[in-house]
PDB file of N, CA and C in Angstrom:
ATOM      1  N   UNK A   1     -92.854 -28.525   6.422  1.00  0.00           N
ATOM      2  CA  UNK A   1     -93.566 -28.541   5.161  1.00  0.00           C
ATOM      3  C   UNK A   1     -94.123 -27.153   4.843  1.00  0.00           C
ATOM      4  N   UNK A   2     -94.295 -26.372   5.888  1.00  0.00           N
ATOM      5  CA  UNK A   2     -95.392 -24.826   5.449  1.00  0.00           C
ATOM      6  C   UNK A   2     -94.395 -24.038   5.082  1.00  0.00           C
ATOM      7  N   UNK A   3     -93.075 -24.152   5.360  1.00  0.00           N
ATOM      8  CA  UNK A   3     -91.700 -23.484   5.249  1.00  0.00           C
ATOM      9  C   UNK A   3     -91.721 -24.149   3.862  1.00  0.00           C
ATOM     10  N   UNK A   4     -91.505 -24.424   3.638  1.00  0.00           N
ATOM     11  CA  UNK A   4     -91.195 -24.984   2.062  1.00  0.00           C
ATOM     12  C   UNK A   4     -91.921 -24.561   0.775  1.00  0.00           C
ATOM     13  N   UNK A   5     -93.514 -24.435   1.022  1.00  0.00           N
ATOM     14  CA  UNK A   5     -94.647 -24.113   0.820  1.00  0.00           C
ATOM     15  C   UNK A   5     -94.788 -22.894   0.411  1.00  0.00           C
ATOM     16  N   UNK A   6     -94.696 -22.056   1.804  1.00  0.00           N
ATOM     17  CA  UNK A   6     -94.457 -20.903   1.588  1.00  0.00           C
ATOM     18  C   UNK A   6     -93.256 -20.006   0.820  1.00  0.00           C
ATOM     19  N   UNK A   7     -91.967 -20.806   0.852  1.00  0.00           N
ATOM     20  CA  UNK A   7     -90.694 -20.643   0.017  1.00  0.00           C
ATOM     21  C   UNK A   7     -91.026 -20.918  -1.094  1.00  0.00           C
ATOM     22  N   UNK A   8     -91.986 -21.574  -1.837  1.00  0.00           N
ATOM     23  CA  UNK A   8     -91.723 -22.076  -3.347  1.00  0.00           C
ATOM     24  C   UNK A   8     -92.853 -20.658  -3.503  1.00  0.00           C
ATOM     25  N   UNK A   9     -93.697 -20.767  -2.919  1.00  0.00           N
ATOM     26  CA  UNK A   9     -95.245 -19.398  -2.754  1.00  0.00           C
ATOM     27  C   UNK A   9     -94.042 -18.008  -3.435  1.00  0.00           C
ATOM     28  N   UNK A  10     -93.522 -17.947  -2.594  1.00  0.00           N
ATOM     29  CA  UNK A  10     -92.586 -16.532  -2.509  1.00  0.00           C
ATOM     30  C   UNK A  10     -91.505 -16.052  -3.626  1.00  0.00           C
ATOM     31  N   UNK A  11     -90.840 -17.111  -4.412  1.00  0.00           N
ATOM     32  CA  UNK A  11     -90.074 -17.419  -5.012  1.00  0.00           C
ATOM     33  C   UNK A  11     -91.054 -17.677  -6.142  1.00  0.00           C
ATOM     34  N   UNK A  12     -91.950 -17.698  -6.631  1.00  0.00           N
ATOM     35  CA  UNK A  12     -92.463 -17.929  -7.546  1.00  0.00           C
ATOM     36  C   UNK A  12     -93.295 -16.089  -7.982  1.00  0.00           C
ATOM     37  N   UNK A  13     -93.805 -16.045  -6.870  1.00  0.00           N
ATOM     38  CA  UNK A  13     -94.249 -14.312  -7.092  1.00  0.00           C
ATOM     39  C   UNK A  13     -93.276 -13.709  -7.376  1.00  0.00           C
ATOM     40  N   UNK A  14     -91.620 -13.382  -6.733  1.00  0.00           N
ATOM     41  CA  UNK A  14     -90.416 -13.045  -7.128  1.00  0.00           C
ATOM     42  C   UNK A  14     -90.063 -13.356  -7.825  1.00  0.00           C
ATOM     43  N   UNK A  15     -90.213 -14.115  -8.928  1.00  0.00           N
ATOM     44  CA  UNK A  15     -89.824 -14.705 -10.087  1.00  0.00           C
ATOM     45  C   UNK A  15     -90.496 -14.076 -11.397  1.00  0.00           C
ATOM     46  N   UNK A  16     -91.722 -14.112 -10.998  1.00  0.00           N
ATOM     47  CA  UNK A  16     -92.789 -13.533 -11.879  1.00  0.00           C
ATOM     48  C   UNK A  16     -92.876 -12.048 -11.898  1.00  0.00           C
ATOM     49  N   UNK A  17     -92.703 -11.633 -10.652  1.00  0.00           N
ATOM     50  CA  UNK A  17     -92.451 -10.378 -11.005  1.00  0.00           C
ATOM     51  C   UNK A  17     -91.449  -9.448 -11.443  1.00  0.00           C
ATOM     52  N   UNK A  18     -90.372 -10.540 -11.148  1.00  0.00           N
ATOM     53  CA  UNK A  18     -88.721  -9.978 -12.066  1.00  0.00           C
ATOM     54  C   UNK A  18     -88.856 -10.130 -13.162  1.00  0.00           C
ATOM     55  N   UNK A  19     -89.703 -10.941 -13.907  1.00  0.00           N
ATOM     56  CA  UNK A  19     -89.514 -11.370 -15.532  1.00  0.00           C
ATOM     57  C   UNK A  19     -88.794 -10.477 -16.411  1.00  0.00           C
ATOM     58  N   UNK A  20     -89.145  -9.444 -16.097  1.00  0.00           N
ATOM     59  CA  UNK A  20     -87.861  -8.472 -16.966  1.00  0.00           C
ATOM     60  C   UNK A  20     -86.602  -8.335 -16.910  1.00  0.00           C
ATOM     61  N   UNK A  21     -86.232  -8.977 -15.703  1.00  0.00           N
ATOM     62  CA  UNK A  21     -84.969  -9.484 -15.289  1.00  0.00           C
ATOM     63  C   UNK A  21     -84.014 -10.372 -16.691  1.00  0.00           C
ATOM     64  N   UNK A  22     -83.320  -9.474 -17.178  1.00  0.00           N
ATOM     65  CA  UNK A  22     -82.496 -11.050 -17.848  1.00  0.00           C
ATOM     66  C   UNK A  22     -81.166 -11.383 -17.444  1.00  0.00           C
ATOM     67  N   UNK A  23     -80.595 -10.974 -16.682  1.00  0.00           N
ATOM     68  CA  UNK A  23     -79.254 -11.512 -15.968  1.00  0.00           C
ATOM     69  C   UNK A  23     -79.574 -12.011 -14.266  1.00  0.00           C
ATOM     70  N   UNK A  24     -78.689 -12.162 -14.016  1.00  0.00           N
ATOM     71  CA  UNK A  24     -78.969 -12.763 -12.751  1.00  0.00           C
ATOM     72  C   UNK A  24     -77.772 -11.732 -11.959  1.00  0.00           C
ATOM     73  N   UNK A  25     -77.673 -10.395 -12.365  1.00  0.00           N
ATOM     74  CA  UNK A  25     -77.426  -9.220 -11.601  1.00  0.00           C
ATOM     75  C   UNK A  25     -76.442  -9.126 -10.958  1.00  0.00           C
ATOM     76  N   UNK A  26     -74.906  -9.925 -11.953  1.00  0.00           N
ATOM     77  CA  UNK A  26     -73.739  -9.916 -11.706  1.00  0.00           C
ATOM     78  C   UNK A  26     -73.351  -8.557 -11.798  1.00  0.00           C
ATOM     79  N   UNK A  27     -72.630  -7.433 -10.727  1.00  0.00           N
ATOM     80  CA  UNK A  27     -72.123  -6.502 -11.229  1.00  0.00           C
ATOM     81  C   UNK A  27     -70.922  -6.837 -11.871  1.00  0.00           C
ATOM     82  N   UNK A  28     -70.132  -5.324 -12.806  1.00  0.00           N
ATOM     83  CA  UNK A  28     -68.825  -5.826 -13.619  1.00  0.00           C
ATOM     84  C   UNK A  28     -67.849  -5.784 -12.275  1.00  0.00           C
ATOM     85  N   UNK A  29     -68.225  -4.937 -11.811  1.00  0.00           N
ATOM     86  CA  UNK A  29     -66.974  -4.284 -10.484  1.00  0.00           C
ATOM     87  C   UNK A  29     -66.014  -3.465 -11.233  1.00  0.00           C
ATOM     88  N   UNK A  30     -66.271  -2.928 -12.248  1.00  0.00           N
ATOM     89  CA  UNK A  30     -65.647  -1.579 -13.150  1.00  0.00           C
ATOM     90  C   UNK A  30     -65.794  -0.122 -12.779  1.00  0.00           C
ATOM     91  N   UNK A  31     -66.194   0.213 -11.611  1.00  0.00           N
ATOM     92  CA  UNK A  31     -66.787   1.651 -11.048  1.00  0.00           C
ATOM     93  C   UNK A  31     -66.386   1.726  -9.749  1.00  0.00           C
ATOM     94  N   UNK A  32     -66.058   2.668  -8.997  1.00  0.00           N
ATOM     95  CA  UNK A  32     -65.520   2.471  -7.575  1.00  0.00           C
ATOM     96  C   UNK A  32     -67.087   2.741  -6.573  1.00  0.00           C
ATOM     97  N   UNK A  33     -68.120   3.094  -7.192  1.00  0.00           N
ATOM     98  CA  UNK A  33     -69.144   2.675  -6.665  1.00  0.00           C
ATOM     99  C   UNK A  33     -69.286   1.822  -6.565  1.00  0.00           C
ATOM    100  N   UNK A  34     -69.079   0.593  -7.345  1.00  0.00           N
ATOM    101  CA  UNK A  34     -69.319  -0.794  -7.240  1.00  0.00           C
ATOM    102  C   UNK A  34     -68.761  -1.650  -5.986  1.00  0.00           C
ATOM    103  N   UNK A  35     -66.761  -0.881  -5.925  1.00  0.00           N
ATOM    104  CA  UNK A  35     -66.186  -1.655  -4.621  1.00  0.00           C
ATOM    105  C   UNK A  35     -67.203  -0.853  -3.237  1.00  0.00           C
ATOM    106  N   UNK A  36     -67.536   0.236  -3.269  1.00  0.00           N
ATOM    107  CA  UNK A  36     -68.415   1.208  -2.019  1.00  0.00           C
ATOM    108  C   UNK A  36     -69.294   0.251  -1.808  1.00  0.00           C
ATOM    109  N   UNK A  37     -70.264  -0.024  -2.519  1.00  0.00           N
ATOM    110  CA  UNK A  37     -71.268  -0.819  -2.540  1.00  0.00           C
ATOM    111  C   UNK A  37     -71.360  -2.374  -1.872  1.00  0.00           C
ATOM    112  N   UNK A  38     -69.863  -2.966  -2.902  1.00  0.00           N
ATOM    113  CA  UNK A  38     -69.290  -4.563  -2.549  1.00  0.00           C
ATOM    114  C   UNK A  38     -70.821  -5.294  -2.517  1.00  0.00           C
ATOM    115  N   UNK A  39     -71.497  -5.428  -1.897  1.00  0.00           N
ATOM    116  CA  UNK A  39     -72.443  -6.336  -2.248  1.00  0.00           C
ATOM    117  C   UNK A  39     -73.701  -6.404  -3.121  1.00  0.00           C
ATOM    118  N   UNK A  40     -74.019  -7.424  -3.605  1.00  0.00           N
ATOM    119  CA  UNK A  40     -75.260  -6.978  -4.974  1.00  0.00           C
ATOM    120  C   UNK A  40     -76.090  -8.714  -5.014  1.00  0.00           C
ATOM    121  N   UNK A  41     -77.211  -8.294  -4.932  1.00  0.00           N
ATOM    122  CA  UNK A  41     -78.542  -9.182  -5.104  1.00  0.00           C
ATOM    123  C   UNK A  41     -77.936 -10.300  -6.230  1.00  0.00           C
ATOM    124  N   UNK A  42     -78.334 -11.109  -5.944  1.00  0.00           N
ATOM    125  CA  UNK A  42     -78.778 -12.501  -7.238  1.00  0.00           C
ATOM    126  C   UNK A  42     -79.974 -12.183  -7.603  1.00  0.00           C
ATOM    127  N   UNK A  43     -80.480 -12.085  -8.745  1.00  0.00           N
ATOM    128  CA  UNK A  43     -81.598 -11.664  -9.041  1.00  0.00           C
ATOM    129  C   UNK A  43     -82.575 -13.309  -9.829  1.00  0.00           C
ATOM    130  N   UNK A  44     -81.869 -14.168  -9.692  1.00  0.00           N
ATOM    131  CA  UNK A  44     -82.083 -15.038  -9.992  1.00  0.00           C
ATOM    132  C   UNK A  44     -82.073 -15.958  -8.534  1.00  0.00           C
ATOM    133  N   UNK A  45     -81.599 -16.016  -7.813  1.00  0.00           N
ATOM    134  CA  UNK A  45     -81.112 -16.964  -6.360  1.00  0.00           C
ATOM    135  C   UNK A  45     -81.183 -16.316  -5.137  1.00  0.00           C
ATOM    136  N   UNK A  46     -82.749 -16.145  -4.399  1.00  0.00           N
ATOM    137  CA  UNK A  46     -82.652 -14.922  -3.021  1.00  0.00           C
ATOM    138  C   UNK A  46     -81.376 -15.529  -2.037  1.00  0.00           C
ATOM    139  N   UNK A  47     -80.690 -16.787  -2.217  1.00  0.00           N
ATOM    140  CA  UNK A  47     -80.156 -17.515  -1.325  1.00  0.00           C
ATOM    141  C   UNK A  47     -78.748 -17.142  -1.856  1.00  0.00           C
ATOM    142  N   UNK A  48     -78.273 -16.351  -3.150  1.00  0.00           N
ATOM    143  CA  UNK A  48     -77.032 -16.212  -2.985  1.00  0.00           C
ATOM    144  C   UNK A  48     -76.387 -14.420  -3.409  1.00  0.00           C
ATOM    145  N   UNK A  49     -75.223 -14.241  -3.638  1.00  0.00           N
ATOM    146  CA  UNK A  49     -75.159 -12.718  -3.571  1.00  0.00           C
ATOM    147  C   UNK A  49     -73.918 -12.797  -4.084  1.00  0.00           C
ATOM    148  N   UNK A  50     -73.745 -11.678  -4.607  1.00  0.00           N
ATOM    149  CA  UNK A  50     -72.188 -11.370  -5.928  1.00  0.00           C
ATOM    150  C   UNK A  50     -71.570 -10.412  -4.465  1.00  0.00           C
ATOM    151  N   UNK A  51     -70.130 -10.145  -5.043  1.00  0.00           N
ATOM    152  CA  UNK A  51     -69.190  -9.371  -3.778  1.00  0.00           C
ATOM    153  C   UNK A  51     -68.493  -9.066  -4.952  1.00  0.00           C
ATOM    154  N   UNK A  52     -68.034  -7.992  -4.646  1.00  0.00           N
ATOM    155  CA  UNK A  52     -67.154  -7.244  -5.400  1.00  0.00           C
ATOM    156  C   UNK A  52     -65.721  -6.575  -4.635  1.00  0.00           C
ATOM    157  N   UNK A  53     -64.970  -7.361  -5.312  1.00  0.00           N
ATOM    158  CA  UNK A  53     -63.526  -7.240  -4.331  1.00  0.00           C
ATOM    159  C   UNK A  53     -62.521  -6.683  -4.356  1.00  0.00           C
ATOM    160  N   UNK A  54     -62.270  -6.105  -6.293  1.00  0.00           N
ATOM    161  CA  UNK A  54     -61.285  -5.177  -6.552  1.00  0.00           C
ATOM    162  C   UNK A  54     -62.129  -4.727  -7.968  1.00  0.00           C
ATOM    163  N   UNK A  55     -61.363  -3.479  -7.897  1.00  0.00           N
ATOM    164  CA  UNK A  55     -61.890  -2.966  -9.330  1.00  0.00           C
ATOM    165  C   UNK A  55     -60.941  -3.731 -10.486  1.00  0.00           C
ATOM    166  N   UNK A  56     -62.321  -4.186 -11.609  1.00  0.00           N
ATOM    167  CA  UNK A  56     -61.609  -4.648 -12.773  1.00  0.00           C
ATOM    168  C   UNK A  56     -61.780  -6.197 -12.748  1.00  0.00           C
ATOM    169  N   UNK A  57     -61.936  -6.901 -11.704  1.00  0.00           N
ATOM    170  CA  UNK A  57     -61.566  -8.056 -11.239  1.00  0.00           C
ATOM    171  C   UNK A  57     -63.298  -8.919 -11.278  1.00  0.00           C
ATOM    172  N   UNK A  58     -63.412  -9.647 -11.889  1.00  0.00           N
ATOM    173  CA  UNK A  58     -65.305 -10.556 -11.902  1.00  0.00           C
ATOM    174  C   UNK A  58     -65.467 -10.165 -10.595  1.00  0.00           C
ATOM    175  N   UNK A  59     -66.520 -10.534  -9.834  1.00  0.00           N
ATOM    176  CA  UNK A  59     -67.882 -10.600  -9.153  1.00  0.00           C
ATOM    177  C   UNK A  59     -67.601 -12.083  -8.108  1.00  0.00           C
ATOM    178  N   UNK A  60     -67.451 -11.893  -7.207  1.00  0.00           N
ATOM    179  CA  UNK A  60     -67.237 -13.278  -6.838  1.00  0.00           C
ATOM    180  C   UNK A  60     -68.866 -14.058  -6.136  1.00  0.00           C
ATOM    181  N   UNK A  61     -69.242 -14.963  -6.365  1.00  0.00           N
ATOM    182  CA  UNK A  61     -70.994 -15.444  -5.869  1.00  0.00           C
ATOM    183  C   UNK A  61     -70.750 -16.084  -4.659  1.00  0.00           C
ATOM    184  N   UNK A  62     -71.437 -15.517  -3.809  1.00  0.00           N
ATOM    185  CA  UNK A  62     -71.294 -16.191  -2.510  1.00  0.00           C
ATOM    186  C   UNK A  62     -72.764 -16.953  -2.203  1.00  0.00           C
ATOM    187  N   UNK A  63     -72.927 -17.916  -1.287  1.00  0.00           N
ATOM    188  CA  UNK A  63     -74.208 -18.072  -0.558  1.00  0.00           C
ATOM    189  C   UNK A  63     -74.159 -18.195   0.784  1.00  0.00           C
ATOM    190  N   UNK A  64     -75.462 -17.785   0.696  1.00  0.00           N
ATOM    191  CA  UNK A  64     -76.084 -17.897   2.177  1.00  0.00           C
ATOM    192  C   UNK A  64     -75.907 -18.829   2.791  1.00  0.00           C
ATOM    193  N   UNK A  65     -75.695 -19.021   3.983  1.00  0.00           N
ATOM    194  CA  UNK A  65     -76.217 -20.249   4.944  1.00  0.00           C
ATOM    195  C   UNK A  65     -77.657 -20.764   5.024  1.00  0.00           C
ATOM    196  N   UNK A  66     -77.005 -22.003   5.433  1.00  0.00           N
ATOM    197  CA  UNK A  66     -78.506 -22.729   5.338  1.00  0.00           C
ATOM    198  C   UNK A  66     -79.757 -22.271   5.916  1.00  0.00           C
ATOM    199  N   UNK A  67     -81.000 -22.249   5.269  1.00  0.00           N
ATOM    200  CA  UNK A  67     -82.488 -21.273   5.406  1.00  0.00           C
ATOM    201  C   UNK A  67     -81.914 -20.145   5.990  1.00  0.00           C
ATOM    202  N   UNK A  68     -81.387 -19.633   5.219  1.00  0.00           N
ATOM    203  CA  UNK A  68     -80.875 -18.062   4.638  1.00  0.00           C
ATOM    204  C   UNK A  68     -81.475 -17.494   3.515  1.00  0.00           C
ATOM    205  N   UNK A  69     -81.769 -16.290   3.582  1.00  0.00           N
ATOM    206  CA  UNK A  69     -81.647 -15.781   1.777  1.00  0.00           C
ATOM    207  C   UNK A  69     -81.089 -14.167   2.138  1.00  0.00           C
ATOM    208  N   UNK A  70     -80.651 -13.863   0.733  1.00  0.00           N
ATOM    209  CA  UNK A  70     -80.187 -12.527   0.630  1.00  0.00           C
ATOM    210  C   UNK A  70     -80.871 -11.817   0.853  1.00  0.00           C
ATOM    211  N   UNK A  71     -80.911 -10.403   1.603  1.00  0.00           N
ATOM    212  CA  UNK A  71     -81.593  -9.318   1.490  1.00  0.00           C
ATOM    213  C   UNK A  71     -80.693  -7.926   1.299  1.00  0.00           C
ATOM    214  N   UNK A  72     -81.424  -7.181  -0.338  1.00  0.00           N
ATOM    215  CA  UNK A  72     -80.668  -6.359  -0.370  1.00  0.00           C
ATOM    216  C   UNK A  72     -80.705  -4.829   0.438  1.00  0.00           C
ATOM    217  N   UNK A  73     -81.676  -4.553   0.963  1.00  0.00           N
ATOM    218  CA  UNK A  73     -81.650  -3.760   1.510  1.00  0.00           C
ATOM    219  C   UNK A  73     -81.432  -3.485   2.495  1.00  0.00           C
ATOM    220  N   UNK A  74     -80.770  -4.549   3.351  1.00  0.00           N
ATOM    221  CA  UNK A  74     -79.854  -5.031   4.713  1.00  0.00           C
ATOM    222  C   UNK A  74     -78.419  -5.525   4.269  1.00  0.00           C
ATOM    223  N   UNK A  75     -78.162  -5.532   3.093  1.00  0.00           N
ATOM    224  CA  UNK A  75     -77.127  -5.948   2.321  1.00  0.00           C
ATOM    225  C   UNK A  75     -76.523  -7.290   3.708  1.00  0.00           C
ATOM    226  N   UNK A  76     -77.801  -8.197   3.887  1.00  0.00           N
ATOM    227  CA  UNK A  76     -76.752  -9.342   4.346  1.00  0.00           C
ATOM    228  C   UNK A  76     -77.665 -10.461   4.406  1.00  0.00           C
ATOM    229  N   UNK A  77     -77.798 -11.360   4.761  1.00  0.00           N
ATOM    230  CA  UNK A  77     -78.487 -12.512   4.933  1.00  0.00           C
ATOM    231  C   UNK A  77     -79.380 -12.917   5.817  1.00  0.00           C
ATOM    232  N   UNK A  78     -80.444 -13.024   5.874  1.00  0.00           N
ATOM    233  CA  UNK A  78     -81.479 -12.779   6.585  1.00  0.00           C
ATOM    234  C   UNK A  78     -82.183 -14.344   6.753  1.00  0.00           C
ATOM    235  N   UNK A  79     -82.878 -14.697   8.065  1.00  0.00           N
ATOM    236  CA  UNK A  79     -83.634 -15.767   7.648  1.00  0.00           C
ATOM    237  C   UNK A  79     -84.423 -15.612   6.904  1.00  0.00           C
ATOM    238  N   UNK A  80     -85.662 -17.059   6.779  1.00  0.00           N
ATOM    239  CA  UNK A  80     -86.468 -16.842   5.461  1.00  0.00           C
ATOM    240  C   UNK A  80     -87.818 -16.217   5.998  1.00  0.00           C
ATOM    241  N   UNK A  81     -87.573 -16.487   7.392  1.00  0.00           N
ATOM    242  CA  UNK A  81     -89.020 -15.567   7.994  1.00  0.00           C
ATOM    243  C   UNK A  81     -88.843 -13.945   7.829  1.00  0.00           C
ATOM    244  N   UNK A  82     -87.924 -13.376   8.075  1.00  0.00           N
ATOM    245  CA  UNK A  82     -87.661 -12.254   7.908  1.00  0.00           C
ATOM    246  C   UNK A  82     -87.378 -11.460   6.254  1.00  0.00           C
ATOM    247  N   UNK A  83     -87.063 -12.533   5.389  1.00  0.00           N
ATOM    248  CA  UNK A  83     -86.707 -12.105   3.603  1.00  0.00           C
ATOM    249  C   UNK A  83     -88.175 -11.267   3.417  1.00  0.00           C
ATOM    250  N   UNK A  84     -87.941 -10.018   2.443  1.00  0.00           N
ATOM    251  CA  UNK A  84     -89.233 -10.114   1.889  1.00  0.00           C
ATOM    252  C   UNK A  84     -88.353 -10.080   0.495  1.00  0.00           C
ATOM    253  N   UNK A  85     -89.320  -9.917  -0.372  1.00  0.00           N
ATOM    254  CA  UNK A  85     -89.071  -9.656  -2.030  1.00  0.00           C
ATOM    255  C   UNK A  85     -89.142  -8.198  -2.272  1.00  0.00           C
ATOM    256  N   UNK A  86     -88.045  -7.550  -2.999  1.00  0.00           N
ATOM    257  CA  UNK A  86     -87.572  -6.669  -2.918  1.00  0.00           C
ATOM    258  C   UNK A  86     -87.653  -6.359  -4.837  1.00  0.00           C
ATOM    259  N   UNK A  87     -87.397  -5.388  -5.372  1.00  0.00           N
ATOM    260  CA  UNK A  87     -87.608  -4.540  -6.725  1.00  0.00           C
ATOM    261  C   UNK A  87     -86.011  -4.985  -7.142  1.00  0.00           C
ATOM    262  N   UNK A  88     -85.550  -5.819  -7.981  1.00  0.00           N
ATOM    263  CA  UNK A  88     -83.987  -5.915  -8.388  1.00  0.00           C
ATOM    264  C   UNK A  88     -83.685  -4.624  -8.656  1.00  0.00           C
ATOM    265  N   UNK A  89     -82.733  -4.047  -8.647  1.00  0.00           N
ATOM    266  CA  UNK A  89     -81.903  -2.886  -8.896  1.00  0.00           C
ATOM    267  C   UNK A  89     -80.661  -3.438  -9.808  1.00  0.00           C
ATOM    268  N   UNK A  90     -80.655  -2.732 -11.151  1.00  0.00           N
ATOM    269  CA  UNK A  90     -79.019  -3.237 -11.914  1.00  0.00           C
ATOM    270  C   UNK A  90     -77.829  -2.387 -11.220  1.00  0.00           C
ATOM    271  N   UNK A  91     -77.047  -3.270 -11.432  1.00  0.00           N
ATOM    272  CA  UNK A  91     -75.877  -2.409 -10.401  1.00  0.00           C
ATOM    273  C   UNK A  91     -75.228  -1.587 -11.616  1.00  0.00           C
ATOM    274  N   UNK A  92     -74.194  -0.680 -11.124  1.00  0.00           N
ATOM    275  CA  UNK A  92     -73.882   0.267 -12.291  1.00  0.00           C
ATOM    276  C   UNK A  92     -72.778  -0.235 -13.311  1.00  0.00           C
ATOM    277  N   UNK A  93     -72.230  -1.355 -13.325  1.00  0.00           N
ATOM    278  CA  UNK A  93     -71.754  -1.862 -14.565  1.00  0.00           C
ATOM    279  C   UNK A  93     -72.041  -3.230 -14.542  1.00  0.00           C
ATOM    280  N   UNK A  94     -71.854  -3.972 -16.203  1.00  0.00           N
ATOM    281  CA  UNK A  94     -72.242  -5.762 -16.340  1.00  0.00           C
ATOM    282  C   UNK A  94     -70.725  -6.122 -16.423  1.00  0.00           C
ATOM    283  N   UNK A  95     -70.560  -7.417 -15.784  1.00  0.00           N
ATOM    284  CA  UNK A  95     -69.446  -8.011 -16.868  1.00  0.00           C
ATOM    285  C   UNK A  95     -69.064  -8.420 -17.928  1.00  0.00           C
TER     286      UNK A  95
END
């Protein structure tokens, strides 16, 4: 129950503080920085993450495993004890 608690706690401050957020931080995958990069935040879902697989080609959404969430600055999946909330970054093209 304090896991849960604390997940809705966390996700709600991350929420509130993205508000300027209006996509949910699909890159286009139009830039070869983008394939360098390959992975990019949900800016909407700490539990899932876009991959970028060829240039030109959508964003494919992956998720985490179960009590997982994304972390972008480990670019991988982290438990939820270890997630913190992180500043979204737009990646360098939209689809």
């Amino acid at each position: 129950m304090k896991f849960y608690v604390l997940a809705i706690f966390v996700l709600t401050i991350g929420l509130s503080s993205a508000a300027h957020i209006h996509d949910d931080g699909q890159p286009g995958c139009k830039t070869p920085t983008e394939l360098e990069i390959k992975y990019f935040r949900n800016t909407w879902d700490p539990t899932k993450y876009w991959v970028c697989q060829e240039l030109g080609v959508e964003a494919v959404s992956e998720k985490c495993p179960h009590v997982k969430a994304w972390l972008d600055s480990q670019k991988k999946c982290v438990p939820w004890e270890d997630w913190v909330w992180e500043e979204p970054e737009h990646p360098p093209s939209k689809p």
